[in-house]
Protein backbone atom coordinates (compact mmCIF):
# COMPACT_ATOMS: atom_id res chain seq x y z
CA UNK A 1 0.00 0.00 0.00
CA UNK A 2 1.32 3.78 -0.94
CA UNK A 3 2.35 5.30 2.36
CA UNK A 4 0.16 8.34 3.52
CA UNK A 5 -0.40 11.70 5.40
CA UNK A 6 -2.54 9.67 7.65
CA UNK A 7 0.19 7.14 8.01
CA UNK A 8 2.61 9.84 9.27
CA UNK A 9 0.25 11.96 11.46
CA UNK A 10 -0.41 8.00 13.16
CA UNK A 11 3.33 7.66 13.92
CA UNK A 12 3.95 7.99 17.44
CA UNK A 13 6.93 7.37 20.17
CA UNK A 14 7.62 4.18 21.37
CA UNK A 15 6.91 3.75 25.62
CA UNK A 16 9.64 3.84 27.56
CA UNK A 17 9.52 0.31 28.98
CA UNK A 18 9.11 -0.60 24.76
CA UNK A 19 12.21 1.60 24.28
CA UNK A 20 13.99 -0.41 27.18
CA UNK A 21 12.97 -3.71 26.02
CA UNK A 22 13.83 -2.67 22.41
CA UNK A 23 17.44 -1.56 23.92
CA UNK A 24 18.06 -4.75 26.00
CA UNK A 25 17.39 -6.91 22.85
CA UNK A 26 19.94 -5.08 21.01
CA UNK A 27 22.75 -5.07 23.73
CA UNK A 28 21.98 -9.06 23.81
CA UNK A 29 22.64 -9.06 19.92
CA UNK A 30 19.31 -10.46 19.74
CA UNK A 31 17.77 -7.37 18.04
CA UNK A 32 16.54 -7.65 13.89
CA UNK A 33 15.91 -4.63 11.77
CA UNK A 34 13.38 -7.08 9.76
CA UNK A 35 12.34 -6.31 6.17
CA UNK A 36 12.56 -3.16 5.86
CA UNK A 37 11.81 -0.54 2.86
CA UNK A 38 14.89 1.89 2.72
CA UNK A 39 15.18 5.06 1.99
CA UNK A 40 18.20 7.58 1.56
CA UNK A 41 17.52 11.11 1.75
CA UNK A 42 20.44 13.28 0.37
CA UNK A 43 18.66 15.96 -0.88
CA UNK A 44 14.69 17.64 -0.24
CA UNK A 45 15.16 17.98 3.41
CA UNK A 46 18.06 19.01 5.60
CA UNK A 47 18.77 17.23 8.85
CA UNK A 48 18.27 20.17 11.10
CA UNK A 49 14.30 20.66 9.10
CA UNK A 50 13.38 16.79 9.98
CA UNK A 51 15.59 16.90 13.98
CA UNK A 52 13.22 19.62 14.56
CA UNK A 53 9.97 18.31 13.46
CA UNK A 54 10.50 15.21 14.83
CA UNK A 55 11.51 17.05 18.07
CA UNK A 56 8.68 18.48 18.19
CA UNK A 57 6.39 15.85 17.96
CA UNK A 58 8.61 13.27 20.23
CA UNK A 59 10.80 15.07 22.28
CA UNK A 60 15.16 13.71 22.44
CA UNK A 61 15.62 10.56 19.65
CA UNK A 62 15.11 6.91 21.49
CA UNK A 63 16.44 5.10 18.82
CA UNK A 64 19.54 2.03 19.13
CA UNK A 65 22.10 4.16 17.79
CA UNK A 66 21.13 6.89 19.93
CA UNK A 67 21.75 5.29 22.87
CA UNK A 68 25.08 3.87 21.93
CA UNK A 69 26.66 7.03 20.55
CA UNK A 70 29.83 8.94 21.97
CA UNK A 71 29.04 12.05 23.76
CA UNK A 72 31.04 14.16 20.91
CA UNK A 73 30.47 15.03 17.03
CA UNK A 74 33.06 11.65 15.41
CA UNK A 75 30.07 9.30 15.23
CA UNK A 76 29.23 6.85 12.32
CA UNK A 77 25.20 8.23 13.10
CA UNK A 78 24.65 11.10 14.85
CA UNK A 79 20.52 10.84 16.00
CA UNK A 80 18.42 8.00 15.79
CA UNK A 81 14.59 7.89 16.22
CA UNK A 82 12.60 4.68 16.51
CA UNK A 83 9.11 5.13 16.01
CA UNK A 84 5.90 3.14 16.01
CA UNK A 85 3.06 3.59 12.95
CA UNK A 86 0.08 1.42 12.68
CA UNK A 87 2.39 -0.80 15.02
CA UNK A 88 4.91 -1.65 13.04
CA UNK A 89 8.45 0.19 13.58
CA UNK A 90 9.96 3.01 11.98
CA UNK A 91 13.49 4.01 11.78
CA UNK A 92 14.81 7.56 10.98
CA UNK A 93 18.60 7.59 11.05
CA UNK A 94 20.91 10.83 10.49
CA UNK A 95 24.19 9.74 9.14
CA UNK A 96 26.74 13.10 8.15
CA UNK A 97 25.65 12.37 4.70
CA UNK A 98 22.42 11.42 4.04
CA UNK A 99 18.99 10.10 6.30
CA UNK A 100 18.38 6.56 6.47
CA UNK A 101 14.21 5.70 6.58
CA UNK A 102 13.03 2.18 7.57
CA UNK A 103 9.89 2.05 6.65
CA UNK A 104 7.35 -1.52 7.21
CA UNK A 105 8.19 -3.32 3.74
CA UNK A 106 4.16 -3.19 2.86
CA UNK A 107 4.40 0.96 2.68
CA UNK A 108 5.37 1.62 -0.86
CA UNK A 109 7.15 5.04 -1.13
CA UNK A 110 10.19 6.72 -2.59
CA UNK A 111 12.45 8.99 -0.64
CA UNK A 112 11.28 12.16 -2.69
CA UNK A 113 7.82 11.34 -1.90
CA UNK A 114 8.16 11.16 2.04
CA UNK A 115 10.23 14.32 1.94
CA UNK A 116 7.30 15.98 0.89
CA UNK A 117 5.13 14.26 3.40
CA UNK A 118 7.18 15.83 6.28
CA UNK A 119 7.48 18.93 4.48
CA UNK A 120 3.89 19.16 4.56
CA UNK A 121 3.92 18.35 8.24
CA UNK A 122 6.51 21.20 8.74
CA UNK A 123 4.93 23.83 7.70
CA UNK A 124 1.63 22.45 9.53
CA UNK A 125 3.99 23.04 12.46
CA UNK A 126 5.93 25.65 11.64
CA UNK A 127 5.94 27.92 14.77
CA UNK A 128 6.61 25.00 17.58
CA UNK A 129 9.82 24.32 14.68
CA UNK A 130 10.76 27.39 14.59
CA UNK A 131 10.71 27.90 18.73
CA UNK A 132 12.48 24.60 19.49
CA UNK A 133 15.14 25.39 16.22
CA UNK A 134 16.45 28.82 18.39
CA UNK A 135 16.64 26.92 21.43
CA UNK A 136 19.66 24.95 19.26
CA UNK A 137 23.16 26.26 19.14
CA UNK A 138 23.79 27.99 15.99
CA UNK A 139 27.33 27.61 14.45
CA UNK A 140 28.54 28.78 11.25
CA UNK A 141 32.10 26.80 10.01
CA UNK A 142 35.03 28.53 8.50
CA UNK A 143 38.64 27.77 6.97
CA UNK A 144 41.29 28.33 9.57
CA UNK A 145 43.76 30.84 7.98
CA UNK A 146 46.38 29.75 10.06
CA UNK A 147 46.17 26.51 9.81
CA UNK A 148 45.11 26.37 5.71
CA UNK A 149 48.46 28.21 4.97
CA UNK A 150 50.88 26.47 7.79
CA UNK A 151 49.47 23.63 5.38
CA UNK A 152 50.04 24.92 2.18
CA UNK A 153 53.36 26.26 2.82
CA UNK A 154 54.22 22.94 4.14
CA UNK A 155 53.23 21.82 0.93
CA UNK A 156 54.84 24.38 -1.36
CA UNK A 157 58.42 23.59 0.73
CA UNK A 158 57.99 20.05 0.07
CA UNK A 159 57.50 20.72 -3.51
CA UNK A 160 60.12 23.30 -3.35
CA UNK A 161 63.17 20.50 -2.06
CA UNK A 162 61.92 17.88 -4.69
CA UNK A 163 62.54 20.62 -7.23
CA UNK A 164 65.72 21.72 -5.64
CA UNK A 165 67.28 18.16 -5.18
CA UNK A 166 66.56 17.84 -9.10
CA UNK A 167 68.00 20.50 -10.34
CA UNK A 168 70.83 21.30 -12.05
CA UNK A 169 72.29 24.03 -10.77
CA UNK A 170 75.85 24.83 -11.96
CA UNK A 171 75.98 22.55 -15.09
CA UNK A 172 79.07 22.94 -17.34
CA UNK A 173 79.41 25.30 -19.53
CA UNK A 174 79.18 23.86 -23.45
CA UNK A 175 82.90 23.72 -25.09
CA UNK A 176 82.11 21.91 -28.56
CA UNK A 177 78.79 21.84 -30.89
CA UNK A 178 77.54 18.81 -29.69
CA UNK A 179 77.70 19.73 -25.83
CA UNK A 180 75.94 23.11 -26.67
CA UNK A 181 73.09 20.72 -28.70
CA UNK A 182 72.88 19.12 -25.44
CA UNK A 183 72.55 22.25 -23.55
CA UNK A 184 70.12 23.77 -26.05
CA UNK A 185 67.47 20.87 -25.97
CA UNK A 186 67.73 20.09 -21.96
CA UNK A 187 67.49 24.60 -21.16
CA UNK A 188 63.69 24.58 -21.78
CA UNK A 189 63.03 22.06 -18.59
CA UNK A 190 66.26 23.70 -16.73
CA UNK A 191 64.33 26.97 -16.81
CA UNK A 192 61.20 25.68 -16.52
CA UNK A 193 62.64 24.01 -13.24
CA UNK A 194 64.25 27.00 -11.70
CA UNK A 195 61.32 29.62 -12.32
CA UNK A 196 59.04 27.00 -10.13
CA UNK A 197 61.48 26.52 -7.64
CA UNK A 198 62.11 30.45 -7.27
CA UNK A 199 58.22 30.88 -7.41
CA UNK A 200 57.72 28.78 -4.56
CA UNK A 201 60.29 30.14 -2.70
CA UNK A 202 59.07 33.37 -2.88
CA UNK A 203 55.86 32.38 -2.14
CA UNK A 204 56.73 31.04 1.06
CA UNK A 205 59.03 33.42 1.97
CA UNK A 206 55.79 35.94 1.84
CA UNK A 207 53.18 33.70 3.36
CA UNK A 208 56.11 32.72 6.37
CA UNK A 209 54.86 36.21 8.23
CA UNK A 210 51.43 35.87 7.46
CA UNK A 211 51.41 32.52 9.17
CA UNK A 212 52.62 33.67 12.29
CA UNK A 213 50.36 37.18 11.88
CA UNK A 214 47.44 34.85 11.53
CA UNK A 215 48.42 33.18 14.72
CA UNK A 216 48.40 36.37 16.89
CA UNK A 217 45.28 36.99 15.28
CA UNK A 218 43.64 33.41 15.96
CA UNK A 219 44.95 34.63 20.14
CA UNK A 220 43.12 37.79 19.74
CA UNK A 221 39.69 36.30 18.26
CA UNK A 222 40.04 33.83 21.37
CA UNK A 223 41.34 35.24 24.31
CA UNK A 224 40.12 38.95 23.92
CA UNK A 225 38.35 40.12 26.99
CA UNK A 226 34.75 40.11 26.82
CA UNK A 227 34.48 44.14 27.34
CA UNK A 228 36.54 44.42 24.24
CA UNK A 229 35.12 42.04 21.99
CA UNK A 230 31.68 43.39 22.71
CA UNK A 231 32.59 46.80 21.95
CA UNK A 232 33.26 46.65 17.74
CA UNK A 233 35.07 50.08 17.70
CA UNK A 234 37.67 48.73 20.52
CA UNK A 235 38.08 45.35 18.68
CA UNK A 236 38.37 46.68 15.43
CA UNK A 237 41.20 49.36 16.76
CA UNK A 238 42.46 46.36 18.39
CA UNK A 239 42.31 43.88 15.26
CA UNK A 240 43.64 46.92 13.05
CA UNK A 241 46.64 48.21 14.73
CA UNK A 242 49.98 47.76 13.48
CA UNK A 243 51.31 44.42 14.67
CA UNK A 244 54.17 46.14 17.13
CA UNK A 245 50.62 47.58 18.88
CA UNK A 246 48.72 44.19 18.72
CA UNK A 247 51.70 42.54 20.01
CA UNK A 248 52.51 45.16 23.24
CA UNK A 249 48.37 45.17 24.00
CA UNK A 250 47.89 41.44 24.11
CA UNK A 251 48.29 40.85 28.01
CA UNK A 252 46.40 43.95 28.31
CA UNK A 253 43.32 42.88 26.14
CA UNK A 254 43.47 39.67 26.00
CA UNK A 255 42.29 36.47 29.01
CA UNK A 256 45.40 34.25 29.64
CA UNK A 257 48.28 35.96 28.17
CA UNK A 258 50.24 35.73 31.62
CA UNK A 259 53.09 38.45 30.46
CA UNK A 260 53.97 40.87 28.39
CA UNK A 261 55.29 40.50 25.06
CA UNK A 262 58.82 42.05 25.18
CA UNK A 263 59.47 43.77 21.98
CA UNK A 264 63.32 43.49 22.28
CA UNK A 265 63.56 39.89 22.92
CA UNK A 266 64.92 38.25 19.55
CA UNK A 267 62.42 35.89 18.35
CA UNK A 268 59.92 38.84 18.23
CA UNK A 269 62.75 41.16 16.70
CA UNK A 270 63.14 38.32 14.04
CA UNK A 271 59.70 38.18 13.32
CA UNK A 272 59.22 41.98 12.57
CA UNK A 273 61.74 41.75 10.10
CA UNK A 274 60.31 38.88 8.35
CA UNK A 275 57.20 41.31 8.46
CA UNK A 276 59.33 43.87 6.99
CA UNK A 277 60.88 41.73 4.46
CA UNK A 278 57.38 40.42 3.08
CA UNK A 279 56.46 43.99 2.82
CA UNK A 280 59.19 44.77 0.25
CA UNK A 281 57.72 41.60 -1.61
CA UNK A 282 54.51 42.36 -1.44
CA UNK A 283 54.34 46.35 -2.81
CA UNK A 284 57.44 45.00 -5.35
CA UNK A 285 60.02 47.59 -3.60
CA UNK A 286 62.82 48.09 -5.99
CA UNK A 287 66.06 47.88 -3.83
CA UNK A 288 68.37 47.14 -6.62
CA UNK A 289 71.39 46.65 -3.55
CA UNK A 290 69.78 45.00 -0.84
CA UNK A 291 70.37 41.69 -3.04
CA UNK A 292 72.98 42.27 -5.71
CA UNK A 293 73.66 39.38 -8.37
CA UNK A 294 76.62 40.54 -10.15
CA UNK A 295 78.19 43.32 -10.85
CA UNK A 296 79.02 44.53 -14.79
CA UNK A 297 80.95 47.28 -15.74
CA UNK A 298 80.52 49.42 -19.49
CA UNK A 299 82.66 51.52 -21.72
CA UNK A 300 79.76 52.99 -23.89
CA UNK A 301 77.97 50.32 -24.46
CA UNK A 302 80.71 47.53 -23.93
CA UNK A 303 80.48 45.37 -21.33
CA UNK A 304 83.08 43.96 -19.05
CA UNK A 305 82.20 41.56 -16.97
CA UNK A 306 83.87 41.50 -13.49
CA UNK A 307 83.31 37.45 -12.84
CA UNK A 308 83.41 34.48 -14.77
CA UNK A 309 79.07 32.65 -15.37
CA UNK A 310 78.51 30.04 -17.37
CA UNK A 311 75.29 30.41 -19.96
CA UNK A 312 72.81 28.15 -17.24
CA UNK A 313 74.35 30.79 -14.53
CA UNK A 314 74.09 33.95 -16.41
CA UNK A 315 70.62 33.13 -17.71
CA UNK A 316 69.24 31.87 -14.39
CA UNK A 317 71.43 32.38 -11.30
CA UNK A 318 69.63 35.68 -10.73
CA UNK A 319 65.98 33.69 -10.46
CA UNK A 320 67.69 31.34 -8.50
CA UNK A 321 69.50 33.10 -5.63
CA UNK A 322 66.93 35.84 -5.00
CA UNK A 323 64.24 33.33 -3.59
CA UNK A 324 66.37 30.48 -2.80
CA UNK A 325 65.29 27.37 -0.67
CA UNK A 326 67.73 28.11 2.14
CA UNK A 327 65.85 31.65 2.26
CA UNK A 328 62.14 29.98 2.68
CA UNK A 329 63.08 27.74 4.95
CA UNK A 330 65.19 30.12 7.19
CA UNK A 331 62.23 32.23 6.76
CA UNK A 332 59.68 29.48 8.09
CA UNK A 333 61.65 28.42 11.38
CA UNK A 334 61.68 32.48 12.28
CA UNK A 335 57.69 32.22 11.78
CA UNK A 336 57.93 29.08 13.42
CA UNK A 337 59.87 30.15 16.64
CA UNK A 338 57.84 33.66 17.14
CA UNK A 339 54.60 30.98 17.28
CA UNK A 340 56.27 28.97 20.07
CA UNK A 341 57.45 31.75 22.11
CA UNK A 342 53.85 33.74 21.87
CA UNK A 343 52.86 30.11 23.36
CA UNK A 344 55.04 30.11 25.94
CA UNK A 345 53.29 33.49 27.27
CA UNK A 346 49.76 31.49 27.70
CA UNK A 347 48.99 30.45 31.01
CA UNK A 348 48.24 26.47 31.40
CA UNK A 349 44.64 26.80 31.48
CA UNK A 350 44.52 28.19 27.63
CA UNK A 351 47.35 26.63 25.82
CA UNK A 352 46.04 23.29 25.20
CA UNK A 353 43.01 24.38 23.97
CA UNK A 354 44.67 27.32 21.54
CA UNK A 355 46.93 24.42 20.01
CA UNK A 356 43.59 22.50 19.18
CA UNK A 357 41.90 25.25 17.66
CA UNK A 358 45.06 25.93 15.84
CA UNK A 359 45.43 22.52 14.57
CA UNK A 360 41.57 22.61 13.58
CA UNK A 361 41.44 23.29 9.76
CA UNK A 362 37.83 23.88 9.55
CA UNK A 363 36.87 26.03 12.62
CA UNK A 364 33.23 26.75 14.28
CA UNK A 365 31.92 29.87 15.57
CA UNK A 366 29.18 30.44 17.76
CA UNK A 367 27.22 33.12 16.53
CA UNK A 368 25.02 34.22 19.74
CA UNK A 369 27.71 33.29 22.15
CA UNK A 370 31.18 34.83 19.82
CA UNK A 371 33.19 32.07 20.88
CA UNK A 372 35.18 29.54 18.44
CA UNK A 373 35.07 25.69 18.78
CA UNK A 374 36.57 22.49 17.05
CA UNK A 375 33.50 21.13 15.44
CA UNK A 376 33.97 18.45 13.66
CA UNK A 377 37.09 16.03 12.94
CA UNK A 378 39.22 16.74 10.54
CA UNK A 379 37.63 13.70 8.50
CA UNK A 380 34.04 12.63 8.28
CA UNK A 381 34.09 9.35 6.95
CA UNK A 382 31.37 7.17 6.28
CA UNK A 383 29.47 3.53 6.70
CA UNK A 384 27.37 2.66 3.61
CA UNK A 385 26.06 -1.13 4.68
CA UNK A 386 24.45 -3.45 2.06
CA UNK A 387 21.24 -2.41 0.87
CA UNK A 388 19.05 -5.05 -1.15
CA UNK A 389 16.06 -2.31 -1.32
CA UNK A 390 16.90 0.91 -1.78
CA UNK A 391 14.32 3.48 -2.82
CA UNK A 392 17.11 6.68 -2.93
CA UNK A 393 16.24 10.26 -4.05
């Protein structure tokens, strides 16, 4: 028979002592999910829409799964109702990626079809959903932007020393025809070679700052004091200052910073030249003898050259010196050691939970509370199990 509107509005909650009994047959291994109709909902309803409704009507999920879940986020199925229509059982599973339905085998329907159903039933209830839905936390997720490029530099220098320990870089210079037909024909991938390696470089050497910026930033989203937070033309003076400022005010405006930052010491000295440094990069400063790479002298237009390069050198060493690999690496341990020593100023109480939330690539923030959480694990993975009926959307 087609499942119904009626059908659903006669679904009710199973008894407690059925819910026990239901609960003790499963813990005993004795418990069968029988023939069940299954559907898979990925799309028509969201998980939050049917928790609600079903909320409404039955309270907390009793449901198997339910019961046995870990008290955090890193479960397999995160709510589980079992339900009783026309007294038969129901099961309404939320997985991370789709809703399981059980439905008695003798109810035909497809998942589209019961989506509507509920949807119908929503809106018949749409003010009691709407009350119990802001009584619910309400978090909105976001890329960590210290952790994303902590990754992606880590990336880029991995990249970066395959490229380096391939290449060439001081390859004789051609003495007969056929040695410069061998240059000629293996240049193209030489140079190709060196511009990505000097590209990455650079590019680490500028995001090196940023990543330990972003970290002072991730301790001033966190630890600011409430009175400052709450007050948006304090925070954003605050957020906005120049990063000698944000780093003197954090003890001052911040919860657990247990000492000053001392401007002098030299891990922070190193870092604020690293700051300058990417600065140059970034507005394309023209310092043509901060980093010289050789020096030519002219009568007219003659040239003398004052050292000896071979072709590769002459045509490349320039690319390949300015950005080299020693320089982005030197460039990430400075970055590196500013982080730990800002670390070492939070008092015991905070630093374990900053060095989660660090860690955390995809970060949670409370939007009626301010306050940033961990979420999620890093990876949701999922448990498909064999399905000889599927009616999916």
């Amino acid at each position: 028979m087609n499942l119904t509107a009626a059908d659903i509005l006669a679904i009710r909650n199973l008894s407690q002592e059925e819910f026990t009994n239901l609960l003790n047959q499963a813990k005993a291994g004795k418990h069968r999910w029988g023939n069940k109709r299954l559907l898979r909902i990925t799309s028509g309803i969201t998980q939050v829409d049917l928790f609600c409704y079903l909320g409404v009507r039955f309270g907390r999920p009793k449901g198997i799964l339910t019961a046995l879940r870990n008290d955090d986020s890193d479960n397999f199925a995160h709510w589980h109702y079992t339900l009783s229509m026309n007294g038969e059982l129901v099961e309404i599973i939320s997985f991370t990626y789709r809703i399981e339905v059980m439905l008695p085998n003798r109810y035909k329907c497809t998942a589209e079809y019961f989506c509507s159903l509920i949807k119908d039933e929503i809106t018949r209830h749409a003010e009691q959903i709407a009350h119990f839905k802001s009584q619910l936390e309400e978090w909105v997720t976001f890329l960590n932007p210290y952790k994303h490029l902590k990754y992606s530099a880590g990336r880029l220098l991995a990249r970066a020393s395959e490229l380096n320990s391939a290449l060439d870089k001081s390859p004789k210079h051609p003495e007969n025809e056929s040695e410069l037909r061998l240059f000629i024909k293996a240049y193209p991938k030489n140079a190709e070679k060196a511009d990505e390696l000097s590209g990455l470089c650079l590019s680490i050497k500028m995001m090196a700052p940023v990543i330990a910026e972003s970290f002072v930033n991730l301790l001033i989203f966190i630890l600011t004091k409430p009175e400052i937070k709450n007050n948006e033309a304090r925070m954003k003076k605050f957020v906005r200052a120049p990063i000698e400022d944000r780093l003197e005010a954090l003890h001052k405006n911040c919860l657990h910073i247990a000492k000053p930052i001392d401007l002098d010491h030299p891990l922070v000295k190193d870092f604020i030249e690293l700051m300058g440094r990417r600065n140059d990069l970034l507005h394309g400063n023209i310092r043509p003898m901060k980093k010289t790479d050789e020096r030519i002298y002219f009568l007219g237009k003659m040239p003398l050259f004052a050292e000896w390069r071979s072709q590769f050198e002459r045509s490349l060493k320039s690319r390949m010196e300015t950005h080299t690999l020693t320089d982005a690496q030197t460039d990430m341990d400075v970055a590196s050691r500013f982080i730990g020593h800002l670390t070492n100023h939070l008092d015991s109480t905070a630093t374990y939970n900053i060095e989660i939330l660090a860690d955390t690539m995809d970060l949670g923030y409370d939007i009626k509370r301010k306050i940033l959480g961990k979420l999620l694990p890093d990876f949701l993975t999922d448990f498909i199990p064999a399905d000889p009926r599927p009616d999916a959307t």
